[in-house]
N, C-alpha and C. Protein backbone atom coordinates (compact mmCIF):
# COMPACT_ATOMS: atom_id res chain seq x y z
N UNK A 1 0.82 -1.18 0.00
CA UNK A 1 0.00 0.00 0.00
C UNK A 1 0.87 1.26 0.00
N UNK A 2 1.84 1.32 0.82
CA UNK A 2 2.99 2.33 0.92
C UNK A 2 3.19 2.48 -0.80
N UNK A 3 3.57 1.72 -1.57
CA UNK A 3 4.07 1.73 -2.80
C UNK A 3 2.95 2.68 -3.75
N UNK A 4 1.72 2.47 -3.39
CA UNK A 4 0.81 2.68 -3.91
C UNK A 4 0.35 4.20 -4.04
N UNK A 5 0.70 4.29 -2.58
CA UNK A 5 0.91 6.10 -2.17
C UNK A 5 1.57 6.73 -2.65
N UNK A 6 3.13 6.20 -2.85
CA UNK A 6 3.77 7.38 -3.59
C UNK A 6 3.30 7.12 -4.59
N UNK A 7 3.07 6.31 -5.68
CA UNK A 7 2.90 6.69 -6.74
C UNK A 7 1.80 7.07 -7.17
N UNK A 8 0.79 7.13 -6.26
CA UNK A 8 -0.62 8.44 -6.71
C UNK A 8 -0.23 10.21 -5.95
N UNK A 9 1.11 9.73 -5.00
CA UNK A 9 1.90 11.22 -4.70
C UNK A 9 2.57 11.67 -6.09
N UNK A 10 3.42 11.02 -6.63
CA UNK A 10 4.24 11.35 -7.97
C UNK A 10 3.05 11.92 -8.69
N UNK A 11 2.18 10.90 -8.94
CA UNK A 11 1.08 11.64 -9.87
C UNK A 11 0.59 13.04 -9.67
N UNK A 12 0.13 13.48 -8.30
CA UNK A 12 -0.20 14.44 -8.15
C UNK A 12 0.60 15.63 -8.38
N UNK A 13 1.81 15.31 -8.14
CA UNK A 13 3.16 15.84 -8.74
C UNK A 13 3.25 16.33 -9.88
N UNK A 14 2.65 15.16 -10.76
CA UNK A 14 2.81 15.72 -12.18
C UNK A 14 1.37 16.34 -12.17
N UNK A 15 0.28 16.22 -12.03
CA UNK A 15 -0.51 17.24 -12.03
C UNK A 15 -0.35 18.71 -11.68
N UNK A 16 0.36 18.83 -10.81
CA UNK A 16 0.37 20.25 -10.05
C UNK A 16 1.82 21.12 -10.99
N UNK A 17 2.11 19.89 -12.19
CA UNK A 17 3.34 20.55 -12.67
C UNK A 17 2.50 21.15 -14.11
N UNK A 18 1.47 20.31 -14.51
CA UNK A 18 0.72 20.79 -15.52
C UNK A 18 0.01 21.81 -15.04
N UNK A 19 -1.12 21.98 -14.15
CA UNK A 19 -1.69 23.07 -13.45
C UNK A 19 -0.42 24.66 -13.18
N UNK A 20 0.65 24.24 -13.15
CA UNK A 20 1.36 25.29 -12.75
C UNK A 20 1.67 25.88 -14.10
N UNK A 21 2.10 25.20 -15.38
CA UNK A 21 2.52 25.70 -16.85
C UNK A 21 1.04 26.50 -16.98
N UNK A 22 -0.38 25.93 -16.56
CA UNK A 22 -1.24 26.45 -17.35
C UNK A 22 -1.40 27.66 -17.15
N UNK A 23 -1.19 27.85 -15.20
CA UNK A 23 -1.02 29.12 -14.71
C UNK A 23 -0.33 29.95 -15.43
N UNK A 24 1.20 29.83 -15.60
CA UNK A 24 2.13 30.63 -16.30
C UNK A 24 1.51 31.09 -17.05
N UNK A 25 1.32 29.66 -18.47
CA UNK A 25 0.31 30.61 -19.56
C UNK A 25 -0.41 31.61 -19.46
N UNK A 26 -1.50 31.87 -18.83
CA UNK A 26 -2.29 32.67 -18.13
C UNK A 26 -1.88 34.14 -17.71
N UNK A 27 -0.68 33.81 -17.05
CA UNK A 27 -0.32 35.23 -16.51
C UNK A 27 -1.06 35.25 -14.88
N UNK A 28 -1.26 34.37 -14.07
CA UNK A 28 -1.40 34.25 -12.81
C UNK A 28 -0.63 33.82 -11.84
N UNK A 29 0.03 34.77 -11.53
CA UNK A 29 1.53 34.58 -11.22
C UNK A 29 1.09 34.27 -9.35
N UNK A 30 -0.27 34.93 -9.05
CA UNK A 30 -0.01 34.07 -7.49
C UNK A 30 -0.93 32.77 -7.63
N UNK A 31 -1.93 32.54 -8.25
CA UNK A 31 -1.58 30.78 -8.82
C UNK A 31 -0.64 30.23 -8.45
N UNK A 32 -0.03 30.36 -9.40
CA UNK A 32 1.65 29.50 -9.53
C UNK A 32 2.25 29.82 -8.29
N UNK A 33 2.76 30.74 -7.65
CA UNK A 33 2.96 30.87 -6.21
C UNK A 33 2.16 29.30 -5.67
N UNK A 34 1.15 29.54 -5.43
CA UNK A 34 0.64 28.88 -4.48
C UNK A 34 0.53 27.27 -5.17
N UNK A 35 0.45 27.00 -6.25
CA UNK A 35 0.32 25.86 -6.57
C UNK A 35 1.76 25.13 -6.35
N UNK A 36 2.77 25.96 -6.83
CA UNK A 36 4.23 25.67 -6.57
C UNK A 36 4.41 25.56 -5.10
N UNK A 37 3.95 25.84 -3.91
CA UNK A 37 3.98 25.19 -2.58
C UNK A 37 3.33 24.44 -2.64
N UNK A 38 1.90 23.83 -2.77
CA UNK A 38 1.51 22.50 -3.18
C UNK A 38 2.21 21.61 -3.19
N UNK A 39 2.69 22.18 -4.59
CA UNK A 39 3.85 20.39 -5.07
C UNK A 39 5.15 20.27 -4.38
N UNK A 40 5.82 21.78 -3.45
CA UNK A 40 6.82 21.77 -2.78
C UNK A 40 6.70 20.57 -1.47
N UNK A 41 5.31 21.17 -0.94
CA UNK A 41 4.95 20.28 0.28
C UNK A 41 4.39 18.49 -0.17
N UNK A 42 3.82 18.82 -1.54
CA UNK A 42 3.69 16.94 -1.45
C UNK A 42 5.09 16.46 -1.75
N UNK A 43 6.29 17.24 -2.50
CA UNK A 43 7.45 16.44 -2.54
C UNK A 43 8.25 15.81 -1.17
N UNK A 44 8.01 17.62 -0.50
CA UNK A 44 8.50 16.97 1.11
C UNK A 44 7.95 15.35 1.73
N UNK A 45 6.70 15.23 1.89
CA UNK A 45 5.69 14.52 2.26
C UNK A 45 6.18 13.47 1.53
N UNK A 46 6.47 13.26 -0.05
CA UNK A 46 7.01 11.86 -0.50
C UNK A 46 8.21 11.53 -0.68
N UNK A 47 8.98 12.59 0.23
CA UNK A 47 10.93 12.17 0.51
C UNK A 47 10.85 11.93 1.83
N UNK A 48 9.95 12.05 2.64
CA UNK A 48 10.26 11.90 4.10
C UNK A 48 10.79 12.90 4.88
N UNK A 49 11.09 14.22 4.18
CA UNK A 49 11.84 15.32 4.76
C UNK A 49 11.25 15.50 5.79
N UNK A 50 11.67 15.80 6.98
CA UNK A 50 11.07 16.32 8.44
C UNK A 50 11.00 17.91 8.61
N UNK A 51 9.93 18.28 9.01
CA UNK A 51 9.77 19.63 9.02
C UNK A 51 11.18 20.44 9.89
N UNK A 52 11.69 19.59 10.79
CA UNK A 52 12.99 20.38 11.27
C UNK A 52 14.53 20.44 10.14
N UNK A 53 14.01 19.27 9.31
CA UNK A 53 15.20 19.18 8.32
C UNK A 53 15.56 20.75 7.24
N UNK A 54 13.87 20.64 6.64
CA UNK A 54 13.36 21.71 5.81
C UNK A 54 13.76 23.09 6.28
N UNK A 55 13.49 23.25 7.62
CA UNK A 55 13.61 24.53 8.64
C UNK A 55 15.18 24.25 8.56
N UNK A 56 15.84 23.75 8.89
CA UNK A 56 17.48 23.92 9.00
C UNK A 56 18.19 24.11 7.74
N UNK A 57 17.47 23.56 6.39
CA UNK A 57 17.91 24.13 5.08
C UNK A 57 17.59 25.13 4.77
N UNK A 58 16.10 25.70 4.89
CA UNK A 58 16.01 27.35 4.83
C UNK A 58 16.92 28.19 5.80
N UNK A 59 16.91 27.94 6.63
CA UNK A 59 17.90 28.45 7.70
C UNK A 59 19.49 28.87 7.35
N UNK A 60 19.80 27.50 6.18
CA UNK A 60 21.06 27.45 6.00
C UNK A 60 20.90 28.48 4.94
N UNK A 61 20.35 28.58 3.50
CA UNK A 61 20.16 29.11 2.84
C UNK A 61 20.09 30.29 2.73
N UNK A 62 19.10 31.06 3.63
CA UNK A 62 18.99 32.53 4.23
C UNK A 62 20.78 33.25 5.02
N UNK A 63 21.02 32.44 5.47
CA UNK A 63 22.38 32.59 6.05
C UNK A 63 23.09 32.23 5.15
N UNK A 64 23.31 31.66 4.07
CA UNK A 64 24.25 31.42 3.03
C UNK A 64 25.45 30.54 3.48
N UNK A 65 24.79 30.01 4.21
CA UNK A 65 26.52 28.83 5.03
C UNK A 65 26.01 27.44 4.24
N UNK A 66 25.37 27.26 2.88
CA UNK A 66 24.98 26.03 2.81
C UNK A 66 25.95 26.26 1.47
N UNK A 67 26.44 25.00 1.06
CA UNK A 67 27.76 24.93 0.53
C UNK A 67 27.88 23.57 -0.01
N UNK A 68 27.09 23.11 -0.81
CA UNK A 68 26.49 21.54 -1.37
C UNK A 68 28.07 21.54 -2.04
N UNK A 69 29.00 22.46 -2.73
CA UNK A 69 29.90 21.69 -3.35
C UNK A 69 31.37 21.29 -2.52
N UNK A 70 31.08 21.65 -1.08
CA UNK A 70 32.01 21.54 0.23
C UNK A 70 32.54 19.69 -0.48
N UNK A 71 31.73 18.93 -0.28
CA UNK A 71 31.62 17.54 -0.38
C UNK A 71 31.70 16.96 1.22
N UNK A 72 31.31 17.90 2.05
CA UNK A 72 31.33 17.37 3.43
C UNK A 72 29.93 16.62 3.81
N UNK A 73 30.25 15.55 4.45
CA UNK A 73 28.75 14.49 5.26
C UNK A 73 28.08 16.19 6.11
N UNK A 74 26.76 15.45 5.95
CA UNK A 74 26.10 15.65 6.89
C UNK A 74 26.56 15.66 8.28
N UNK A 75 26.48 16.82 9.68
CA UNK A 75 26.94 16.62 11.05
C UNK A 75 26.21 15.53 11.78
N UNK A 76 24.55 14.98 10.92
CA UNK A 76 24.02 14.01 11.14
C UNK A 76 23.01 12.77 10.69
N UNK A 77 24.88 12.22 10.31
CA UNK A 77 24.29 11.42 8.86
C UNK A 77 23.06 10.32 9.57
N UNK A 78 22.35 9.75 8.37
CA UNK A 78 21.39 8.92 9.05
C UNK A 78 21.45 7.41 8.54
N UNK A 79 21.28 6.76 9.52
CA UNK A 79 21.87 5.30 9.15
C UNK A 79 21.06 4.72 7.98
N UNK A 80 22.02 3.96 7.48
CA UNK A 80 21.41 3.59 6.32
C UNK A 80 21.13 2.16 6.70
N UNK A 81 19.80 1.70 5.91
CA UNK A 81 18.97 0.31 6.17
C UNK A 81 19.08 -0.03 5.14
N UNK A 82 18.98 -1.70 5.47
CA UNK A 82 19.09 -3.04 5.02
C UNK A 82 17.89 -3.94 4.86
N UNK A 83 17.91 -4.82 3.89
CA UNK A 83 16.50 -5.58 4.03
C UNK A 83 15.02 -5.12 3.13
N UNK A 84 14.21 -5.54 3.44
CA UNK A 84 12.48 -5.47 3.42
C UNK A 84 12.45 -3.85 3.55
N UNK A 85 13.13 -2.96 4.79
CA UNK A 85 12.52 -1.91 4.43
C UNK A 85 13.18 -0.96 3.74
N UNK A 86 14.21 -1.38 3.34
CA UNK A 86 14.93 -0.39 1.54
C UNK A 86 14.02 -0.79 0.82
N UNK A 87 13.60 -1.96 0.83
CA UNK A 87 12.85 -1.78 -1.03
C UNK A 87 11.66 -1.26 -0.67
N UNK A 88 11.09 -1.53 0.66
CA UNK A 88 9.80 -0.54 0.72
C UNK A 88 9.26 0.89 0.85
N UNK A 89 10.75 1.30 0.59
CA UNK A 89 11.00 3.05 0.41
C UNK A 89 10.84 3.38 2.50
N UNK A 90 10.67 2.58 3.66
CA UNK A 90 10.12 2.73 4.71
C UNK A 90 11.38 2.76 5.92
N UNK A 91 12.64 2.80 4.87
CA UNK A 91 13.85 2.99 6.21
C UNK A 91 13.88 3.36 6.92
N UNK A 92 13.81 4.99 6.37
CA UNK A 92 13.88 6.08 7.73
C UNK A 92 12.86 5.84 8.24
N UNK A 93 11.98 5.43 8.33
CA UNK A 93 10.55 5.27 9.60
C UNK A 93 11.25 4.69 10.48
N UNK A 94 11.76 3.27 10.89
CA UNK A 94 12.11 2.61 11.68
C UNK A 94 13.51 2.22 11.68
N UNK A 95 13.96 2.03 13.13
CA UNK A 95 15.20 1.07 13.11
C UNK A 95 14.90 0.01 12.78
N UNK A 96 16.70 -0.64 12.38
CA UNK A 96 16.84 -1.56 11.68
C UNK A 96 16.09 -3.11 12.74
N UNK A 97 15.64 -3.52 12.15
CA UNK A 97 14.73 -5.24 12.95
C UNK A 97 13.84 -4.46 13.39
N UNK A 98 12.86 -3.29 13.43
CA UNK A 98 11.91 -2.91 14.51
C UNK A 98 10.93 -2.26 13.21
N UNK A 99 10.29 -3.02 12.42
CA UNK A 99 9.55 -2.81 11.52
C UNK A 99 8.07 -2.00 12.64
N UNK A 100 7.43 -0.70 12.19
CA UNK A 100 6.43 -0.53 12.74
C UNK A 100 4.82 -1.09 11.50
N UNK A 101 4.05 -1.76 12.59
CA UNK A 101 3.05 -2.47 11.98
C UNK A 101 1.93 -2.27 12.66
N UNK A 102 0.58 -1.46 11.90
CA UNK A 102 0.12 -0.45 11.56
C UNK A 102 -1.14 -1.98 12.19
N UNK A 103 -2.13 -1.26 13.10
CA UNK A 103 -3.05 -2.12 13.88
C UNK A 103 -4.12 -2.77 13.87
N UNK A 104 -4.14 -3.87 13.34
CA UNK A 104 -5.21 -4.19 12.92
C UNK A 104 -6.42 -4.48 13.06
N UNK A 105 -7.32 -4.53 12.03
CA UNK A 105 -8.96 -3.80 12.69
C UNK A 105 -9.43 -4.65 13.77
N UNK A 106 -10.24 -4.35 14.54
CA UNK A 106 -10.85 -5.34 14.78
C UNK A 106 -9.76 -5.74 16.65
N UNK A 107 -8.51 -5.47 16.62
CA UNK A 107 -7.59 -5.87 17.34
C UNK A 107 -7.70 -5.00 18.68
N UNK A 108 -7.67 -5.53 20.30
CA UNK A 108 -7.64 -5.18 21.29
C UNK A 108 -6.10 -4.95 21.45
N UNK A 109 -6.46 -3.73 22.53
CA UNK A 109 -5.25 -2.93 22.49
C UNK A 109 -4.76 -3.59 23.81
């Protein structure tokens, strides 16, 4: 089902990329403003970005200390996973062996 999500997220993606050209066409330039956060926030939403991540790259950006061609790691790189949940795009959710599994109906707590 996860799989399924992003790819009706991608879709919407490409919708909001057609909706945004049509804007242009148009000449509705806060349209496009606003539709272009749309698709900013469903990209966040289908990379997993964390709202403190986002906030520390604007942060960096505004301050101009961000420096992508440094070639320096991250101060906090994030472990990389193995297994079932790489291919299920679901790494960063959980540590590694501690799959979280979502409750099923019907089930006493």
């Amino acid at each position: 089902m996860e799989a399924n999500t992003d790819k009706r997220l991608e879709q919407a993606v490409a919708a909001l990329n057609g909706l945004i050209d049509l804007m242009e066409a148009k000449g509705l330039g806060a349209s496009v403003h606003f539709l272009e956060m749309a698709k900013m926030q469903v990209q966040l939403d289908l990379n997993g970005v964390a709202d403190e991540e986002f906030i520390a790259l604007c942060e960096a950006v505004q301050k101009g200390t961000l420096n992508p061609a440094s070639g320096k790691a991250a101060s906090y790189p994030r472990p990389r996973r193995e297994g079932d949940l790489r291919g299920q795009h679901r790494a960063w959710q959980c540590p590694q062996d501690a799959a979280v599994r979502g409750r099923r109906r019907g089930a006493k707590q």
